[in-house]
PDB file of N, CA and C in Angstrom:
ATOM      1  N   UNK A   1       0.816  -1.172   0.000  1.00  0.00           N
ATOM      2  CA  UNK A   1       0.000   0.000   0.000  1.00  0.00           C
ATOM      3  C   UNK A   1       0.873   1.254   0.000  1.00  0.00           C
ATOM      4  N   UNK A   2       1.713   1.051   0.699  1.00  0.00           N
ATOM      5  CA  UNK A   2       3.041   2.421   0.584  1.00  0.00           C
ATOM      6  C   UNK A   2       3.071   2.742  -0.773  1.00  0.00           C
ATOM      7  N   UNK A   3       4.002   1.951  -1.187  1.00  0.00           N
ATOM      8  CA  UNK A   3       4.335   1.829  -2.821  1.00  0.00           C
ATOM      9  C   UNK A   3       3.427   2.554  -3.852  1.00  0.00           C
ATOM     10  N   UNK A   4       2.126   2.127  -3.451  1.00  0.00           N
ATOM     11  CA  UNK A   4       0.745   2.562  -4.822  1.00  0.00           C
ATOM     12  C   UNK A   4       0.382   3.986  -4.156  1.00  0.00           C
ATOM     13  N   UNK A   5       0.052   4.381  -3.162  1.00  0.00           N
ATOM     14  CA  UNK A   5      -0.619   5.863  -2.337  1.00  0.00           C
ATOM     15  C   UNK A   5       0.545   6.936  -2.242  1.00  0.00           C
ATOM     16  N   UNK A   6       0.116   8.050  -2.413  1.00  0.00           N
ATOM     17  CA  UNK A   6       0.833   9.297  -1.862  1.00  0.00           C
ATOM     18  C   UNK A   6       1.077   9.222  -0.354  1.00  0.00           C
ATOM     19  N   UNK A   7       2.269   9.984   0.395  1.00  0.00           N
ATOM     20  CA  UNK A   7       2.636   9.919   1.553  1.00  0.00           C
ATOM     21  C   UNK A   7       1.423  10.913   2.350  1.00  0.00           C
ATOM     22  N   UNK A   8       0.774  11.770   1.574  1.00  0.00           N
ATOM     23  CA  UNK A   8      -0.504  12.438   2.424  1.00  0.00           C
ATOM     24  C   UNK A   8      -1.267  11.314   3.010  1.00  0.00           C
ATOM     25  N   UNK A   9      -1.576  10.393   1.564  1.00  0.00           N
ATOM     26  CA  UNK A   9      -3.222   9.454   1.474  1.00  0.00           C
ATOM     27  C   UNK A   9      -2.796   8.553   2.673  1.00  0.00           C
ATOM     28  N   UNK A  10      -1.483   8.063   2.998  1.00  0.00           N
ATOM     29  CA  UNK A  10      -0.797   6.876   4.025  1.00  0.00           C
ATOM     30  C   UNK A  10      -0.977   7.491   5.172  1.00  0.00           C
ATOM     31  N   UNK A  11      -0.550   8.769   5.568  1.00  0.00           N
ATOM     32  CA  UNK A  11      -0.903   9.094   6.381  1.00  0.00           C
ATOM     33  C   UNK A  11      -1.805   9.193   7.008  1.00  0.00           C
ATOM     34  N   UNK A  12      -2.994   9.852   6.421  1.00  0.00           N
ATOM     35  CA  UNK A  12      -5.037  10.108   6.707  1.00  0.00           C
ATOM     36  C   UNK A  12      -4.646   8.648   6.999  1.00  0.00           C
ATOM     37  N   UNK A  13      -4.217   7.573   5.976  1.00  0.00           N
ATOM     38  CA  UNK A  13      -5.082   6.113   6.666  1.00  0.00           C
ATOM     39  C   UNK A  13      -4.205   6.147   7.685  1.00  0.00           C
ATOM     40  N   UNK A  14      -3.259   6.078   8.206  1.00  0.00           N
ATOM     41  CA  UNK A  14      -2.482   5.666   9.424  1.00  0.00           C
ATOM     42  C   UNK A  14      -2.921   6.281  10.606  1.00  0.00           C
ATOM     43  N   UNK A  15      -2.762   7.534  10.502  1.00  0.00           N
ATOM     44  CA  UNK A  15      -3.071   8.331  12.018  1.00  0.00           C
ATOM     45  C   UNK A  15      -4.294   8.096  12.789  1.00  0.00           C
ATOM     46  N   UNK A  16      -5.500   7.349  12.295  1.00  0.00           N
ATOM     47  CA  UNK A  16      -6.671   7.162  12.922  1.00  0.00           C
ATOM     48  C   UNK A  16      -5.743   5.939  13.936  1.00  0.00           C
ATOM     49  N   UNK A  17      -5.559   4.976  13.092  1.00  0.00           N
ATOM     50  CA  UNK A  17      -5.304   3.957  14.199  1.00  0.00           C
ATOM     51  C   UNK A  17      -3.947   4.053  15.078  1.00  0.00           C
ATOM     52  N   UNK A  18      -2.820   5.375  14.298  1.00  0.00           N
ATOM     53  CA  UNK A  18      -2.058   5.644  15.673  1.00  0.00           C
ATOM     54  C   UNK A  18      -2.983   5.784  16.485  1.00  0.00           C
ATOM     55  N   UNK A  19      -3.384   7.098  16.718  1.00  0.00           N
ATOM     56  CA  UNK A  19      -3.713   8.173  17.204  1.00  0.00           C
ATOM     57  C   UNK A  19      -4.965   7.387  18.638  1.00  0.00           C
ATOM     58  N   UNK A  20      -6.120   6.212  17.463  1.00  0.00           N
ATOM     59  CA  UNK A  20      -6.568   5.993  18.656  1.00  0.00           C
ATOM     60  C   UNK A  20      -6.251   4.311  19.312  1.00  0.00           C
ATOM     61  N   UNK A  21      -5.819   3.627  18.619  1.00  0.00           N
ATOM     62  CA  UNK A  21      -5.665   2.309  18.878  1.00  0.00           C
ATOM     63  C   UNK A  21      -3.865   1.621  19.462  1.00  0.00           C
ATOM     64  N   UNK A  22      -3.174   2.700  19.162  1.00  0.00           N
ATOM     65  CA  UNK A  22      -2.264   2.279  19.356  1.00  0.00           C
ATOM     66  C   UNK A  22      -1.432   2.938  21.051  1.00  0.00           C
ATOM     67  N   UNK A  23      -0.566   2.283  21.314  1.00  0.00           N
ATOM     68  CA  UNK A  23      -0.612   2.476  23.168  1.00  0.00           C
ATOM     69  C   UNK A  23       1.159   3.448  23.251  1.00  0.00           C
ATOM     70  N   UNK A  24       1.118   4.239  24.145  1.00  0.00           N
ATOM     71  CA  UNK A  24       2.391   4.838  23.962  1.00  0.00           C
ATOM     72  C   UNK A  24       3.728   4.456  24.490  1.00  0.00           C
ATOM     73  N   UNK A  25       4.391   3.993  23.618  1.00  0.00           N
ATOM     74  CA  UNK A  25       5.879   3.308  24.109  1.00  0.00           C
ATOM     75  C   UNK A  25       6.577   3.692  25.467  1.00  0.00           C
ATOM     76  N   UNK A  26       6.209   5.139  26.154  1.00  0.00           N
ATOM     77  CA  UNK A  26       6.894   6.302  27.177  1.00  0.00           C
ATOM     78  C   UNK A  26       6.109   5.334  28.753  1.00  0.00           C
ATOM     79  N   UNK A  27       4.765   5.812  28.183  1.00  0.00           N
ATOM     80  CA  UNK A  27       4.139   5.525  29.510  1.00  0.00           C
ATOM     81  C   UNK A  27       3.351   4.366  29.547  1.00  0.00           C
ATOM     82  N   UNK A  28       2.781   3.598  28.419  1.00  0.00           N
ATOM     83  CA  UNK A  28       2.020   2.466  27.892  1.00  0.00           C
ATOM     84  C   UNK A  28       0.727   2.950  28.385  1.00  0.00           C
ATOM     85  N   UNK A  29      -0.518   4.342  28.045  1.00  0.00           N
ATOM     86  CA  UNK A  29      -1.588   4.484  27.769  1.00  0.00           C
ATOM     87  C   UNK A  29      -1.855   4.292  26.880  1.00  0.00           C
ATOM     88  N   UNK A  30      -3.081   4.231  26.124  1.00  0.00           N
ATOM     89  CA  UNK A  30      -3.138   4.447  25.400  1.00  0.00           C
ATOM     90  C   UNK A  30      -3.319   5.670  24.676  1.00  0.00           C
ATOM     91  N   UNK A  31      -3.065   6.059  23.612  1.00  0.00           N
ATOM     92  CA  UNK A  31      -2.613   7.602  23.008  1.00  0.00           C
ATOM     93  C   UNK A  31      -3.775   7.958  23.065  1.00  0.00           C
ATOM     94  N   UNK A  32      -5.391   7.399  22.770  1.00  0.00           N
ATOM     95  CA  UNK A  32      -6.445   8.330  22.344  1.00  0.00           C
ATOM     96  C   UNK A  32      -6.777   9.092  24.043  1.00  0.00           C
ATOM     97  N   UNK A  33      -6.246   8.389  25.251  1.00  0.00           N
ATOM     98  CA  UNK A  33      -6.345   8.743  26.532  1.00  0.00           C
ATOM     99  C   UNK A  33      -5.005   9.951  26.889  1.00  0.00           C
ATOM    100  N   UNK A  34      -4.391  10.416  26.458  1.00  0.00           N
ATOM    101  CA  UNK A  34      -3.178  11.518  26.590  1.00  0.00           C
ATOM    102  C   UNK A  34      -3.933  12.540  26.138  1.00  0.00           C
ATOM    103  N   UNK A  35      -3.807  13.449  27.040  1.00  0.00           N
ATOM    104  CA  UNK A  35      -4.106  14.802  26.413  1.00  0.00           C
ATOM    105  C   UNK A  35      -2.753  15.053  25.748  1.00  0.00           C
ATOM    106  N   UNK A  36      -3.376  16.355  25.086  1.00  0.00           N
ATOM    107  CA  UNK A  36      -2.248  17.229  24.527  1.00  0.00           C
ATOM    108  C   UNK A  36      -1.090  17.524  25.107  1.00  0.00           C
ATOM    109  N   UNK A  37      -0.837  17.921  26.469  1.00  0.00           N
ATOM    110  CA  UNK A  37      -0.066  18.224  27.058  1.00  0.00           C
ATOM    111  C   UNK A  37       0.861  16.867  27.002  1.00  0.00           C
ATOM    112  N   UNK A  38       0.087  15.779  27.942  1.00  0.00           N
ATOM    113  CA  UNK A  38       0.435  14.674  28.171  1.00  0.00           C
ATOM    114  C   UNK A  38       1.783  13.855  27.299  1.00  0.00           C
ATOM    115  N   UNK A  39       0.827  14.036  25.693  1.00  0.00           N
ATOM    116  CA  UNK A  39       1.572  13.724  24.235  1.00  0.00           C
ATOM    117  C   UNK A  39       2.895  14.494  24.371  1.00  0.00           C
ATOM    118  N   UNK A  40       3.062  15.435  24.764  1.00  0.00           N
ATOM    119  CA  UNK A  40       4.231  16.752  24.635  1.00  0.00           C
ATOM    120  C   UNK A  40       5.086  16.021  25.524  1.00  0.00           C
ATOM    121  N   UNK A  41       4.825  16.174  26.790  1.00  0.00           N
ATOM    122  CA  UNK A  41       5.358  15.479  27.501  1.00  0.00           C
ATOM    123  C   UNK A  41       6.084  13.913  27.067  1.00  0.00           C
ATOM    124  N   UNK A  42       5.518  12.943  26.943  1.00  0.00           N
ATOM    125  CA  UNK A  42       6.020  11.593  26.805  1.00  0.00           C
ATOM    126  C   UNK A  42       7.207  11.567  25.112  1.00  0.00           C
ATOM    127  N   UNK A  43       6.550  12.223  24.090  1.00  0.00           N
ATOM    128  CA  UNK A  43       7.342  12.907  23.239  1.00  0.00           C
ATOM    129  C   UNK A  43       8.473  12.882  23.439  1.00  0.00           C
ATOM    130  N   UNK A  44       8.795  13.819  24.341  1.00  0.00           N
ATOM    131  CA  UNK A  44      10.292  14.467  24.658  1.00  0.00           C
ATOM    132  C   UNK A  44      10.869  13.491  26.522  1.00  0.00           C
ATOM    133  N   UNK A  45      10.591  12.452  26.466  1.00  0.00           N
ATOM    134  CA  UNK A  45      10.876  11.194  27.094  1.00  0.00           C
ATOM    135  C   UNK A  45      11.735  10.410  26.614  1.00  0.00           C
ATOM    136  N   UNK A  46      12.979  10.015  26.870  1.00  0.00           N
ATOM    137  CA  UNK A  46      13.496   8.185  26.101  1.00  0.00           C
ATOM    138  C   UNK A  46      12.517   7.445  26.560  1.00  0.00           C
ATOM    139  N   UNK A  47      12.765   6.563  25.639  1.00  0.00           N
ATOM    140  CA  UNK A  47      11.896   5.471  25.560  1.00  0.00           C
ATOM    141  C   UNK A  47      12.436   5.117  26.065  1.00  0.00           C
ATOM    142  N   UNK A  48      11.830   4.233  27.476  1.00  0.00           N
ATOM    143  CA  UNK A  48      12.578   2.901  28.092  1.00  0.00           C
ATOM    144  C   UNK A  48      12.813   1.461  27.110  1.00  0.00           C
ATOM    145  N   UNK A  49      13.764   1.179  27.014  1.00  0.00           N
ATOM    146  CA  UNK A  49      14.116   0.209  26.352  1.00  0.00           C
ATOM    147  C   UNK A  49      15.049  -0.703  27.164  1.00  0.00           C
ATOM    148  N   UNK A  50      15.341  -2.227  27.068  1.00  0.00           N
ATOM    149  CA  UNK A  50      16.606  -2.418  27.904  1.00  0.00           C
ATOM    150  C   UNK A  50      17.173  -3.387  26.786  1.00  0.00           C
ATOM    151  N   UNK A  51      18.664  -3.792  26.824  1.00  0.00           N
ATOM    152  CA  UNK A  51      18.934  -4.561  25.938  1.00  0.00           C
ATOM    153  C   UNK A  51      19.068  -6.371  26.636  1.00  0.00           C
ATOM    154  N   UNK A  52      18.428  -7.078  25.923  1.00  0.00           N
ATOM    155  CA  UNK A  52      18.632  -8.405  26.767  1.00  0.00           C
ATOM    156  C   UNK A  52      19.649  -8.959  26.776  1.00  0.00           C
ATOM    157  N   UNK A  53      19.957 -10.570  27.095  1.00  0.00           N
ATOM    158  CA  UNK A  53      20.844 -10.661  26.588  1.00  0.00           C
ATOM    159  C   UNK A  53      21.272 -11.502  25.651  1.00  0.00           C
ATOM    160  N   UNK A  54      20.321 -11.768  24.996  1.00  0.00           N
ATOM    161  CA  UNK A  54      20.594 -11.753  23.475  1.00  0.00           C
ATOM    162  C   UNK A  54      20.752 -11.437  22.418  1.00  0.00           C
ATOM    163  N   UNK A  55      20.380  -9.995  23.056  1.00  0.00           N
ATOM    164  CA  UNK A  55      20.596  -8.993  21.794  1.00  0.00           C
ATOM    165  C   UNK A  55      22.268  -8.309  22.374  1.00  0.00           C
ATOM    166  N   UNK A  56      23.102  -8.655  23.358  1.00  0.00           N
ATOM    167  CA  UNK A  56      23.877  -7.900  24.203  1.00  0.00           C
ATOM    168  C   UNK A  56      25.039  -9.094  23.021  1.00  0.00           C
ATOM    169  N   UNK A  57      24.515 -10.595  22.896  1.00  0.00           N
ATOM    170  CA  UNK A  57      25.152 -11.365  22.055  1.00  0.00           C
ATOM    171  C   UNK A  57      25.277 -10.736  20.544  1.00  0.00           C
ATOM    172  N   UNK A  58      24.186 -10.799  20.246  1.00  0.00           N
ATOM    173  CA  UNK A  58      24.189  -9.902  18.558  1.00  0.00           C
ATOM    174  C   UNK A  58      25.426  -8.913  18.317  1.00  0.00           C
ATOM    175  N   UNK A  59      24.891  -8.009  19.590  1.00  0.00           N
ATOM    176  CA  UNK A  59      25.640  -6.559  19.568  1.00  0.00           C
ATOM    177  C   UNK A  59      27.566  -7.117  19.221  1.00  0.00           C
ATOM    178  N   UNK A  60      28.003  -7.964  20.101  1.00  0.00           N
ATOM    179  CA  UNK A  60      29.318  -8.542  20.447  1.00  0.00           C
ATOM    180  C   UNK A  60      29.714  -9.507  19.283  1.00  0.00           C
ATOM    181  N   UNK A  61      28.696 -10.049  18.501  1.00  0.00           N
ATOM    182  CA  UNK A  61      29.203 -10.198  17.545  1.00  0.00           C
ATOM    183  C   UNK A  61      29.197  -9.815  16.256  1.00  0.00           C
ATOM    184  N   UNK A  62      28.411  -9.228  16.139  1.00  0.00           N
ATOM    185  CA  UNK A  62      28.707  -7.994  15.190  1.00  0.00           C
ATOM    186  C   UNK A  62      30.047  -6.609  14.877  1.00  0.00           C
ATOM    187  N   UNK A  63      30.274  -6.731  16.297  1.00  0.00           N
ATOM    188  CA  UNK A  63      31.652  -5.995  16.923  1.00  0.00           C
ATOM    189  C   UNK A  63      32.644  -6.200  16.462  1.00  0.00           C
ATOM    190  N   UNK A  64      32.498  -8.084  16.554  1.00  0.00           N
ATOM    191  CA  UNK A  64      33.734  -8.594  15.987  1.00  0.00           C
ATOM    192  C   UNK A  64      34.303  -8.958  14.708  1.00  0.00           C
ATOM    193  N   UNK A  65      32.919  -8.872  14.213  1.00  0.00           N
ATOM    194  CA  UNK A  65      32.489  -9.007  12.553  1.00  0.00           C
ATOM    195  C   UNK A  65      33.283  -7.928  11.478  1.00  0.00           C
ATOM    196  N   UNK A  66      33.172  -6.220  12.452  1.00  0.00           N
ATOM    197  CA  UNK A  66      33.203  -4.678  11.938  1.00  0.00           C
ATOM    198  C   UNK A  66      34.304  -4.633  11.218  1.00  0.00           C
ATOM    199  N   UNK A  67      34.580  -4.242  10.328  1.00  0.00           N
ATOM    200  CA  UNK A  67      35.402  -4.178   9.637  1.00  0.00           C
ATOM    201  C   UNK A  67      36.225  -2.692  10.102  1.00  0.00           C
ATOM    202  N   UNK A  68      37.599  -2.605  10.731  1.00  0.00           N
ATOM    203  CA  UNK A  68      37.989  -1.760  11.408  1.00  0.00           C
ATOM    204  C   UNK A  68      38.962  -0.811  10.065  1.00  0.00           C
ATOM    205  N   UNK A  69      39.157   0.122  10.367  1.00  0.00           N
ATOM    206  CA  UNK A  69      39.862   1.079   9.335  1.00  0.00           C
ATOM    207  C   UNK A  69      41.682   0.435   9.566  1.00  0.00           C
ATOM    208  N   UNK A  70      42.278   0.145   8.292  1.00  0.00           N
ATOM    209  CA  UNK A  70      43.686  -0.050   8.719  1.00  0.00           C
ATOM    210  C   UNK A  70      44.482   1.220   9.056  1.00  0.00           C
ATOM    211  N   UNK A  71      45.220   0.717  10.457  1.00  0.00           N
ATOM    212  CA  UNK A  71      45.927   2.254  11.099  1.00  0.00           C
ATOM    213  C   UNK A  71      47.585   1.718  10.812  1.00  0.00           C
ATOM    214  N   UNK A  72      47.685   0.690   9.888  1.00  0.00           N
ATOM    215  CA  UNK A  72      49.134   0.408  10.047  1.00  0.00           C
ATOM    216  C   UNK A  72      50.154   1.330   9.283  1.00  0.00           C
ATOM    217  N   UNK A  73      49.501   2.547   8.172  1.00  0.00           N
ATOM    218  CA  UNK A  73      49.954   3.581   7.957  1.00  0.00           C
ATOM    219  C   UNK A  73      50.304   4.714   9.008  1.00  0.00           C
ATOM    220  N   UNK A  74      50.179   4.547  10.289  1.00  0.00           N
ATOM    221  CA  UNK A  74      50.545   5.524  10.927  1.00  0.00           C
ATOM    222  C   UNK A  74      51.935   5.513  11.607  1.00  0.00           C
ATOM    223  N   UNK A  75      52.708   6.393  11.823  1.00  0.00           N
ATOM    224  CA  UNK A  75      53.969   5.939  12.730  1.00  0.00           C
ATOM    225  C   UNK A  75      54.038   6.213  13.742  1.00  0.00           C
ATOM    226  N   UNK A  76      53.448   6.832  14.351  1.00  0.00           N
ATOM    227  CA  UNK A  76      53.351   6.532  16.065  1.00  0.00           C
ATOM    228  C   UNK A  76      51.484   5.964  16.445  1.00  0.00           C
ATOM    229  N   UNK A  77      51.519   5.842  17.188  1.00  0.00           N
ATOM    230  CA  UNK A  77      50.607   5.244  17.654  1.00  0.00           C
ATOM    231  C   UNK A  77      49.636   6.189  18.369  1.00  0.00           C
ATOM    232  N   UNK A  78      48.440   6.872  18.124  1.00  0.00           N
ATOM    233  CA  UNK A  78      47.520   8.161  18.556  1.00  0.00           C
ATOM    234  C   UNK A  78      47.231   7.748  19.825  1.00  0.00           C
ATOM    235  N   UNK A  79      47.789   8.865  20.521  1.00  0.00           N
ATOM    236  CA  UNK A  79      47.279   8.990  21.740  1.00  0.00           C
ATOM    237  C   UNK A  79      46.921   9.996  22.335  1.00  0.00           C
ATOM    238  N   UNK A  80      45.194   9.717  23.105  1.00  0.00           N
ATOM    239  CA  UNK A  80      44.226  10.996  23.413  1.00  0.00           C
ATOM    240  C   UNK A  80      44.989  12.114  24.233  1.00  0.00           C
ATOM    241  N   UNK A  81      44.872  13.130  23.661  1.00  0.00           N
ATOM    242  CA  UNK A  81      44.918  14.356  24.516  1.00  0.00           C
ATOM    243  C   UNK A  81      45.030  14.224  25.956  1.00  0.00           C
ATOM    244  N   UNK A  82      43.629  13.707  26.618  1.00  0.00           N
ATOM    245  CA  UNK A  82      43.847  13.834  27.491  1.00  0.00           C
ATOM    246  C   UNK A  82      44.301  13.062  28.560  1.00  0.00           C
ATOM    247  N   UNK A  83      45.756  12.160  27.881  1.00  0.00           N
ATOM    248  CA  UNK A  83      46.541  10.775  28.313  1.00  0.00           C
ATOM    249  C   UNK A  83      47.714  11.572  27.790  1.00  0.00           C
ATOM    250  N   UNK A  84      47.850  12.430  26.832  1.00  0.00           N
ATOM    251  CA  UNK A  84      49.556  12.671  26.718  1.00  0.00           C
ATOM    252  C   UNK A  84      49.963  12.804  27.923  1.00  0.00           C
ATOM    253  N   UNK A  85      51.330  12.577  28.020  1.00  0.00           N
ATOM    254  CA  UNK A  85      52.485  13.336  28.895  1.00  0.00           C
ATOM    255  C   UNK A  85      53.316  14.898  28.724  1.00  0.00           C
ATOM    256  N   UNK A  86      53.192  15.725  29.570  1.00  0.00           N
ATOM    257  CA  UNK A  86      53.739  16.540  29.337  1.00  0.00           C
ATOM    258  C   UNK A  86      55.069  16.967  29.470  1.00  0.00           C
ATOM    259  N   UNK A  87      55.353  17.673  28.384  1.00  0.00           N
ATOM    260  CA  UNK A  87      57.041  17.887  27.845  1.00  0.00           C
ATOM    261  C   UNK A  87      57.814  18.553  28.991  1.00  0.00           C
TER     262      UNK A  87
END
């Protein structure tokens, strides 16, 4: 349905069933029960999220997967500012 409709027409159909059927990630009401304010509020909230730990597995191996930039062009070895030694 994306694909065939304008992003207006997707919208009109979508926002009814955000707006009243769907529950809010911040506080878990449901949205048609938030006032205005309320919405403003949870909005500008993180989302509680936690990572399990299987996704803590994913994350770690994917890590190891990353394809890292080669630094063997460099001749000394970078070290942060705020670890130099002073002269």
């Amino acid at each position: 349905m994306d694909d065939h409709l304008p992003n207006r027409v997707v919208g009109v159909i979508d926002w009814p069933r955000h707006r009243l059927l769907s529950r809010c990630w911040v506080c878990g009401r449901l949205m048609v029960l938030h006032s205005p304010w309320a919405l403003f509020l949870c909005e500008r909230l993180p989302i509680p999220i936690e990572i399990t730990d299987k996704g803590e597995a994913l994350l770690r191996q994917h890590a190891m997967e990353a394809d890292l930039p080669d630094t063997s062009w460099q001749v000394e070895p970078v070290v942060p500012v705020s670890h130099a030694e002073p002269a």
